[in-house]
C-alpha atoms as a PDB file:
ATOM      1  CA  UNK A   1      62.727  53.016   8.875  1.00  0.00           C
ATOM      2  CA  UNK A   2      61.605  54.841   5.912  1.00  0.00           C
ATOM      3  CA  UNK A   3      58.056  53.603   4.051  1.00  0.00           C
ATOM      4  CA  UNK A   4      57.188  53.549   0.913  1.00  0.00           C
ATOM      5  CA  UNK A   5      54.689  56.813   1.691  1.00  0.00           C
ATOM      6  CA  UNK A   6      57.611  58.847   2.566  1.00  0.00           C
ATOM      7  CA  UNK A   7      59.709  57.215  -0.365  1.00  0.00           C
ATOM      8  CA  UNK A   8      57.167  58.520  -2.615  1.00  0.00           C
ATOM      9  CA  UNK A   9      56.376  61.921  -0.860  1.00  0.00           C
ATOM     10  CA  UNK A  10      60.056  62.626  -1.375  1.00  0.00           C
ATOM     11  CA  UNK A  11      59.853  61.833  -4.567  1.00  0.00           C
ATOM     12  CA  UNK A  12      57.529  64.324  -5.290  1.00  0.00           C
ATOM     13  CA  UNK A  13      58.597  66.911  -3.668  1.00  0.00           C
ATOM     14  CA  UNK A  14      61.628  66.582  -5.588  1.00  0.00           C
ATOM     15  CA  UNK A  15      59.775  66.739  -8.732  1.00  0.00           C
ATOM     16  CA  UNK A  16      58.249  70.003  -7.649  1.00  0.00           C
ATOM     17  CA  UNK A  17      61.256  71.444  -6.640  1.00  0.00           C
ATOM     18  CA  UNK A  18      62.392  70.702 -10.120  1.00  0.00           C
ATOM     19  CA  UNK A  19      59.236  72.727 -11.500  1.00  0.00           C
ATOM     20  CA  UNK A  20      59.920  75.737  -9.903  1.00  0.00           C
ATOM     21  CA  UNK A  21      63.058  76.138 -11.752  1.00  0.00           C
ATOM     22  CA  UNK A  22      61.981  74.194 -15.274  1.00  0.00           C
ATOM     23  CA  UNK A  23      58.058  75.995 -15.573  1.00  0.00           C
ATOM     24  CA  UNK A  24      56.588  72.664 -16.470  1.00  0.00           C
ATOM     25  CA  UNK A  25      54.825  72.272 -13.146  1.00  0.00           C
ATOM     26  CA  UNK A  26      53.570  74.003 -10.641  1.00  0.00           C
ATOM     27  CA  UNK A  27      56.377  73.402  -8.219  1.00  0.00           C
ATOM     28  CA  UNK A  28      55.336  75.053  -5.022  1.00  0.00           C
ATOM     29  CA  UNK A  29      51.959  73.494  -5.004  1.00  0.00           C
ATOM     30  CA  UNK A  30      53.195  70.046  -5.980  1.00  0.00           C
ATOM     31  CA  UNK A  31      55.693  70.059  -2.711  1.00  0.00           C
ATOM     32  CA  UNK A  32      52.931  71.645  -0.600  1.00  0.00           C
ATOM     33  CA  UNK A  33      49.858  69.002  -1.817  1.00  0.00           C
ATOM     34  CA  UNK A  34      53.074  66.210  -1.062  1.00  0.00           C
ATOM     35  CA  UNK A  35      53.106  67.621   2.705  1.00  0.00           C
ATOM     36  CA  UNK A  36      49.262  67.031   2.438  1.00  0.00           C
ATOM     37  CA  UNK A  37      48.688  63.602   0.884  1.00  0.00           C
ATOM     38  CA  UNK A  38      51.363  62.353   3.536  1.00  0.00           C
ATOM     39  CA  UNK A  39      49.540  63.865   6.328  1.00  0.00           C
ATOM     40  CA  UNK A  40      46.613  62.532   5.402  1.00  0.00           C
ATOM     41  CA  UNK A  41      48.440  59.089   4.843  1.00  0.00           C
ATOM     42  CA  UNK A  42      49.479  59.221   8.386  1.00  0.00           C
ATOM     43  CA  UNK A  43      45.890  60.535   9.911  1.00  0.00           C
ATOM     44  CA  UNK A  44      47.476  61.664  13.207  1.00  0.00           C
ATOM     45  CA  UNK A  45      48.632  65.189  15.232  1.00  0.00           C
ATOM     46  CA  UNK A  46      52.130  65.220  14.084  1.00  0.00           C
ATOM     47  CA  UNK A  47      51.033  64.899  10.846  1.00  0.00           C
ATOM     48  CA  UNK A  48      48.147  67.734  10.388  1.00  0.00           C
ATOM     49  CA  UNK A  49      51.447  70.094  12.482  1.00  0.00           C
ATOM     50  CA  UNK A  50      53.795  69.244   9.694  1.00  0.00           C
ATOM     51  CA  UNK A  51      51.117  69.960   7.171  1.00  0.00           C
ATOM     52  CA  UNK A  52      49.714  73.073   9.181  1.00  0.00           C
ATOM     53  CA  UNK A  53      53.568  74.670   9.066  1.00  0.00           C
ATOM     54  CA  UNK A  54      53.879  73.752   5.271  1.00  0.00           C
ATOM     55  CA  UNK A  55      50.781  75.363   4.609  1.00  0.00           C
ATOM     56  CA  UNK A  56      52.059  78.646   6.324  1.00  0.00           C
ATOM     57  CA  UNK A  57      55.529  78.460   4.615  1.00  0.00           C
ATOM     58  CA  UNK A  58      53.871  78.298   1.536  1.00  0.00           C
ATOM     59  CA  UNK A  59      51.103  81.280   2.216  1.00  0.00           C
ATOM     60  CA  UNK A  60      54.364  83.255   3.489  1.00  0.00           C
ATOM     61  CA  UNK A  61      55.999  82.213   0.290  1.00  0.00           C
ATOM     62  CA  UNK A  62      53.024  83.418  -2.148  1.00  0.00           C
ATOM     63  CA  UNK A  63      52.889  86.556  -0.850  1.00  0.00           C
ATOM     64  CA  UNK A  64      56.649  87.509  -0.905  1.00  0.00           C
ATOM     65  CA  UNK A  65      56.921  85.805  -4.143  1.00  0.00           C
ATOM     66  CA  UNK A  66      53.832  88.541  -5.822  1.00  0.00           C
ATOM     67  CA  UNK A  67      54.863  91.471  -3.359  1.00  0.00           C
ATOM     68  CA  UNK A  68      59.355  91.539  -3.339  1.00  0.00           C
ATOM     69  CA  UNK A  69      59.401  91.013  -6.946  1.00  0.00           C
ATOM     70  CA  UNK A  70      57.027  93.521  -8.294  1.00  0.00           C
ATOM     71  CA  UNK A  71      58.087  96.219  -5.542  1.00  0.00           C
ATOM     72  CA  UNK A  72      61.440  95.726  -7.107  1.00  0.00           C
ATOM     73  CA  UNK A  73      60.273  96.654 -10.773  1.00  0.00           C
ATOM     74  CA  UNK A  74      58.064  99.605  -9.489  1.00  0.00           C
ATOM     75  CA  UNK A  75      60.965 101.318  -7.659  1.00  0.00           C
ATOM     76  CA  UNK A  76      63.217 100.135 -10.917  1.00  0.00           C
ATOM     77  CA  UNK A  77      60.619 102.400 -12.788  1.00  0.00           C
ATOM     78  CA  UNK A  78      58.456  99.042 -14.689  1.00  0.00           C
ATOM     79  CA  UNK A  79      54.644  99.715 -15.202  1.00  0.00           C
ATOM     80  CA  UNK A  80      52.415  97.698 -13.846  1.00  0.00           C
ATOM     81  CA  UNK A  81      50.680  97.220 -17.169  1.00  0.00           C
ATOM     82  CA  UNK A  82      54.202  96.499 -19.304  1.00  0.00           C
ATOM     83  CA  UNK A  83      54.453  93.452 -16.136  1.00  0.00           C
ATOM     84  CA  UNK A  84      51.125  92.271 -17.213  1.00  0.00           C
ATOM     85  CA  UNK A  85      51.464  92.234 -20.989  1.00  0.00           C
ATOM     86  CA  UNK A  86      54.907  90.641 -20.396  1.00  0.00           C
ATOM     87  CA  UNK A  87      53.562  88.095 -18.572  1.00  0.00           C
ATOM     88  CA  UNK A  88      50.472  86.906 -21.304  1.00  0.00           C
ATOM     89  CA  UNK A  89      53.534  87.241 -23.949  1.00  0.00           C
ATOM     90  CA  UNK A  90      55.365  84.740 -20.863  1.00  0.00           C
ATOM     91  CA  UNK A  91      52.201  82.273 -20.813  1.00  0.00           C
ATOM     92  CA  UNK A  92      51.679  82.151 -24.612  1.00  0.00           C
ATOM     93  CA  UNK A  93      55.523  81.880 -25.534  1.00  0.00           C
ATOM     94  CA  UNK A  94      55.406  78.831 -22.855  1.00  0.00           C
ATOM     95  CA  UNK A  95      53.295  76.825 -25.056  1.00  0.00           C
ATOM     96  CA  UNK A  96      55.217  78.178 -28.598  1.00  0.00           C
ATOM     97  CA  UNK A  97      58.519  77.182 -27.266  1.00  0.00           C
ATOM     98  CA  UNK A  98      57.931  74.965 -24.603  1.00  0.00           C
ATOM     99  CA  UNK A  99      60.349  75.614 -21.540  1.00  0.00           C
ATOM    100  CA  UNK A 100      62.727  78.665 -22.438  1.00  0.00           C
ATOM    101  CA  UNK A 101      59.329  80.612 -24.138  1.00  0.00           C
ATOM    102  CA  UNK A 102      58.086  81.712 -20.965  1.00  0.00           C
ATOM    103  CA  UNK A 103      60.942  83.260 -19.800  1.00  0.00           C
ATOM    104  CA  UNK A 104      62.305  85.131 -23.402  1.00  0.00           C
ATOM    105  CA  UNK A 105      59.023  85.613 -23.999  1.00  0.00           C
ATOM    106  CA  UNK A 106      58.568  88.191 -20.576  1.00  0.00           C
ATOM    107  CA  UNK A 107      62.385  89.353 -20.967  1.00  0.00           C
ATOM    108  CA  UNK A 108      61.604  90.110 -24.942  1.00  0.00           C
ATOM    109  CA  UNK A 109      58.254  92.005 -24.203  1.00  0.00           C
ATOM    110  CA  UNK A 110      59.482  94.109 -21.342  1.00  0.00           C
ATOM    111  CA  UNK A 111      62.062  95.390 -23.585  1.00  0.00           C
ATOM    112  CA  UNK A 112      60.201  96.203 -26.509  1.00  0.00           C
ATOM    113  CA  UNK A 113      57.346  97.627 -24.558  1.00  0.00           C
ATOM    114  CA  UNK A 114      60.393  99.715 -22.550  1.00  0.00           C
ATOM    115  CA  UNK A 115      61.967 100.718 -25.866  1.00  0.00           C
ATOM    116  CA  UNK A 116      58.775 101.636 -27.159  1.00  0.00           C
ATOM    117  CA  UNK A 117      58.129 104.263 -24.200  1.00  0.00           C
ATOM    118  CA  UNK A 118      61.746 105.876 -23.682  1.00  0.00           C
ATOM    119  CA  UNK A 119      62.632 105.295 -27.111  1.00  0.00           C
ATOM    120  CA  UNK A 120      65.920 104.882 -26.246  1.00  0.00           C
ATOM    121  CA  UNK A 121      68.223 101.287 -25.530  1.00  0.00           C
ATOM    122  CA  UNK A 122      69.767 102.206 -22.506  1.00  0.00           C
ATOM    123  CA  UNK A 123      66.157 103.106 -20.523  1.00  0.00           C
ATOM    124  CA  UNK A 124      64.983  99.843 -22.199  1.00  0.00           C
ATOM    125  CA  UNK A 125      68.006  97.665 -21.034  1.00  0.00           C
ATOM    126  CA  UNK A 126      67.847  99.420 -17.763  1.00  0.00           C
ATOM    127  CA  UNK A 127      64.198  97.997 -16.909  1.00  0.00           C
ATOM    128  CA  UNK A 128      64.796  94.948 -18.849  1.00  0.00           C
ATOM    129  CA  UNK A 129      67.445  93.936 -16.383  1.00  0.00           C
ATOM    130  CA  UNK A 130      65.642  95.045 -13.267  1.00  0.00           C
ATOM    131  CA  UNK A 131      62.567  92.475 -14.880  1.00  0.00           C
ATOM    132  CA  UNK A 132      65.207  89.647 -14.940  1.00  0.00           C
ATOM    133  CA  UNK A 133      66.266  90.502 -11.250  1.00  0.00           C
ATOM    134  CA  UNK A 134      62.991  89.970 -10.356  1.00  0.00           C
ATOM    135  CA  UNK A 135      62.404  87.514 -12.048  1.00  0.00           C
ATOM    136  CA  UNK A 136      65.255  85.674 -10.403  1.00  0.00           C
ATOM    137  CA  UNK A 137      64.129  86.710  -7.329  1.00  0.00           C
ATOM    138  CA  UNK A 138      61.027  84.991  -8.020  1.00  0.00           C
ATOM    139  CA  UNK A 139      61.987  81.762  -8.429  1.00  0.00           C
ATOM    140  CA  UNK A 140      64.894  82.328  -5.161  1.00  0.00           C
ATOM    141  CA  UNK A 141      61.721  82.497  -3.252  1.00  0.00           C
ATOM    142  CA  UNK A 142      59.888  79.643  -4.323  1.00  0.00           C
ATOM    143  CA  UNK A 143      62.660  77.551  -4.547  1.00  0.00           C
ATOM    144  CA  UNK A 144      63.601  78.766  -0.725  1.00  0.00           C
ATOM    145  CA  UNK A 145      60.123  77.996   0.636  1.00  0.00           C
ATOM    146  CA  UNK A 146      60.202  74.690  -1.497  1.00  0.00           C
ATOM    147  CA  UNK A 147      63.221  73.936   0.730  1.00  0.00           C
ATOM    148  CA  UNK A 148      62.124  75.207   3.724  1.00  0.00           C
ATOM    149  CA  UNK A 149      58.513  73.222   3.536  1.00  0.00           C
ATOM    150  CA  UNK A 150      60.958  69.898   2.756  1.00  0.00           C
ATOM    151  CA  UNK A 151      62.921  70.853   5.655  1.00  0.00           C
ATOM    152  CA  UNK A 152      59.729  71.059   8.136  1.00  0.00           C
ATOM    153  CA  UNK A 153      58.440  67.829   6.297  1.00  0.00           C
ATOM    154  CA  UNK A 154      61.739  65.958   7.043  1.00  0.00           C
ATOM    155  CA  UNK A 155      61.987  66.651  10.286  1.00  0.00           C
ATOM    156  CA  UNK A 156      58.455  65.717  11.083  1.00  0.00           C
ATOM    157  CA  UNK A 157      59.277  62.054   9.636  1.00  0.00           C
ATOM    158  CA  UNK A 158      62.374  62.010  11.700  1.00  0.00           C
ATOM    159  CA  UNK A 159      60.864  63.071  14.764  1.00  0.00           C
ATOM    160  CA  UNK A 160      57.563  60.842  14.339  1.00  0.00           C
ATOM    161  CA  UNK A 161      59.593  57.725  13.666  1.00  0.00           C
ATOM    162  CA  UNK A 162      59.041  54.530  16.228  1.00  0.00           C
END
């Protein structure tokens, strides 16, 4: 029988899972702090173990989300400085065109900053594509370890059910 705790849990999970892919939430979080305002709904052991596996799915998925992504644009030949300023162009062009200005705004900067440096297109296109890769791979991640902290979540309501 499904409550009205787990109707609602699900809910938001789903509504994180949606913010990992639209930047309007924080996704992961909001589908991790789900796992944890149902465990402490339920105030038992099977509870804290579904929450305790979330929470490691989700430390797993932080660091392979900062670590894969980055390594990728090193070896692609990004600086880690043209990563940062493209990211502070991503955060303000998120508020100056909400949605779709976070991501043009990183893809934009990385390409000017790259042009700027080899002075040529081709260089510049090069790394500008290996930032979108990553990028991709960045949100492949979180939305995997959304999935997979869902997954452990749904099969701790199935298995705890009377």
């Amino acid at each position: 029988m499904t409550t009205a705790t787990d109707a609602l849990v699900l809910l938001v999970m789903l509504v994180g899972t949606v913010g990992v892919v639209v930047p309007v939430l924080p996704g992961l979080i909001v589908v991790w702090g789900a796992t944890l305002a149902w465990a402490i709904a339920r105030q038992d052991g099977p509870g804290w173990l579904v929450f305790g596996v979330a929470t490691v799915l989700y430390a797993v998925g932080l660091v392979a989300k900062y670590l894969l992504p980055g390594r990728r644009m090193k070896n692609a030949g990004v600086d880690g400085i043209v990563v940062g300023v493209a990211l502070a162009v991503a955060v303000v062009g998120f508020f100056v065109v909400p949605v779709v200005g976070a991501p043009l705004g990183f893809v934009l900067a990385v390409y000017v900053l790259e042009h700027v440096k080899h002075r040529e297109h081709a260089a510049a296109w090069r790394a500008t594509t290996q930032a979108i890769r990553a990028v991709a791979l960045n949100v492949g991640i979180e939305l995997a370890t959304a999935f997979a902290i869902i997954a452990t979540w749904g099969i701790g309501v199935l298995s705890t059910r009377a």
